[in-house]
Protein backbone atom coordinates (compact mmCIF):
# COMPACT_ATOMS: atom_id res chain seq x y z
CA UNK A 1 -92.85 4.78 34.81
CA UNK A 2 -94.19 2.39 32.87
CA UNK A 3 -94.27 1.89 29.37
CA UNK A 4 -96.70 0.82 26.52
CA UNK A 5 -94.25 -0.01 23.76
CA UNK A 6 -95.83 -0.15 20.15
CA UNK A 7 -93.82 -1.61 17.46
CA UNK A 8 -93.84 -0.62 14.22
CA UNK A 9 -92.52 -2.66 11.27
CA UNK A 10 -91.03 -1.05 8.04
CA UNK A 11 -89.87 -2.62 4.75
CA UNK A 12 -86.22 -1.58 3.80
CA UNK A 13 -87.10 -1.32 0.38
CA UNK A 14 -89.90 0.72 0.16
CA UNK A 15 -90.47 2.02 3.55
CA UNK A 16 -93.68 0.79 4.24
CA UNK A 17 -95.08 0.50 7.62
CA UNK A 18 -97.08 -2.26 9.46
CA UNK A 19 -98.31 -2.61 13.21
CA UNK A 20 -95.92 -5.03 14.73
CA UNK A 21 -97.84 -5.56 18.40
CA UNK A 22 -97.79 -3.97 21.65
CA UNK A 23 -95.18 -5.13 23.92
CA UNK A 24 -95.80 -3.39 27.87
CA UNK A 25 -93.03 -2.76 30.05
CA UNK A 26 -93.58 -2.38 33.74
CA UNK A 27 -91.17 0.42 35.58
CA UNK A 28 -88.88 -1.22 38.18
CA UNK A 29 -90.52 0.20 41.23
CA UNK A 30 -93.72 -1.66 40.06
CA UNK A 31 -91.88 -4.70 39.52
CA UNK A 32 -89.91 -4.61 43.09
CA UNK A 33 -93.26 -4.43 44.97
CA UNK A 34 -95.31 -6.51 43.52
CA UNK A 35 -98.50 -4.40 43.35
CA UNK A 36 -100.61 -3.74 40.47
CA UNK A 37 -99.81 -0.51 38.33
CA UNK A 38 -102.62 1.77 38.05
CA UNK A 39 -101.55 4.68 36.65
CA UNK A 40 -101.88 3.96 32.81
CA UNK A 41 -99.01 3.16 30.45
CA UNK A 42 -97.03 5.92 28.92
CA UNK A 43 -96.61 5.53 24.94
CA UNK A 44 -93.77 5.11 23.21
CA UNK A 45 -93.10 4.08 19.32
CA UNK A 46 -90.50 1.61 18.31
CA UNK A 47 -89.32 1.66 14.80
CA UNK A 48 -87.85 -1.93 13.38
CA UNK A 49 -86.81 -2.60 9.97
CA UNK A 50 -88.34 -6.26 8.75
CA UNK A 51 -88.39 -8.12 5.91
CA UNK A 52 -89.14 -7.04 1.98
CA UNK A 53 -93.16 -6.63 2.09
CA UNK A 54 -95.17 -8.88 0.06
CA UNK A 55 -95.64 -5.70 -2.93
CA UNK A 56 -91.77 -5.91 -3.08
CA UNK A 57 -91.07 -9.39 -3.17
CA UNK A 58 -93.59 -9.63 -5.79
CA UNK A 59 -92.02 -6.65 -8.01
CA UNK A 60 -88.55 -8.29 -7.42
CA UNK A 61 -89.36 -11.92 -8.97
CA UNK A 62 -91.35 -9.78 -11.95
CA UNK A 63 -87.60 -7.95 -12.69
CA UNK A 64 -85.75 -11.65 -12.47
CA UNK A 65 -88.62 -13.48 -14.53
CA UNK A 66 -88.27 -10.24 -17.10
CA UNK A 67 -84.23 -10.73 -16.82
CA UNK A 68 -84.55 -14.23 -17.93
CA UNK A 69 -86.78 -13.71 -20.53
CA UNK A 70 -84.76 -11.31 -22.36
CA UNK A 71 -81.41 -13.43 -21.94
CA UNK A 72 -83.23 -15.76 -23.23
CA UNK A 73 -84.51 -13.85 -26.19
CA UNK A 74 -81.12 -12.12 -27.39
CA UNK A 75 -79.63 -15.77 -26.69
CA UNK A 76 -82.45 -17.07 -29.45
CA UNK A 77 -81.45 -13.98 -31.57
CA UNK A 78 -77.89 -15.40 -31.69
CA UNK A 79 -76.18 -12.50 -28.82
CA UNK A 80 -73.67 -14.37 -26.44
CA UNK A 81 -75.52 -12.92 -23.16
């Protein structure tokens, strides 16, 4: 049997989910005779986790910009942070 494999990309953070290509796999017998497959590729879903997604890169340097800002704020205010 052969196989069209779709890959689908998720975010660890938020769980997100992007189209990550088609990959097709051809069943042995196929690939031991050399002929052409005809009979249409099966479908099957592969789930990878990827990178953070652009959205939560963004929110993460947002929290460290905010983080500095405020130890730099209670450092102006005379707090040992």
């Amino acid at each position: 049997m052969c196989w069209e494999n779709r890959i689908v990309v998720a975010c660890p953070s938020c769980n997100d989910t992007t189209p990550g290509g088609t990959r097709y796999e051809k069943c042995p017998k196929v690939q031991k005779d050399g002929k052409a497959f005809e009979g249409g590729y099966k479908r099957r879903t592969y789930n990878k986790t990827g990178e953070d997604c652009a959205k939560c890169v963004k929110i993460e340097e947002l929290k460290n910009a905010a983080a500095v800002k405020l130890t730099e704020d209670l450092r102006a205010m005379g707090y040992d942070a």
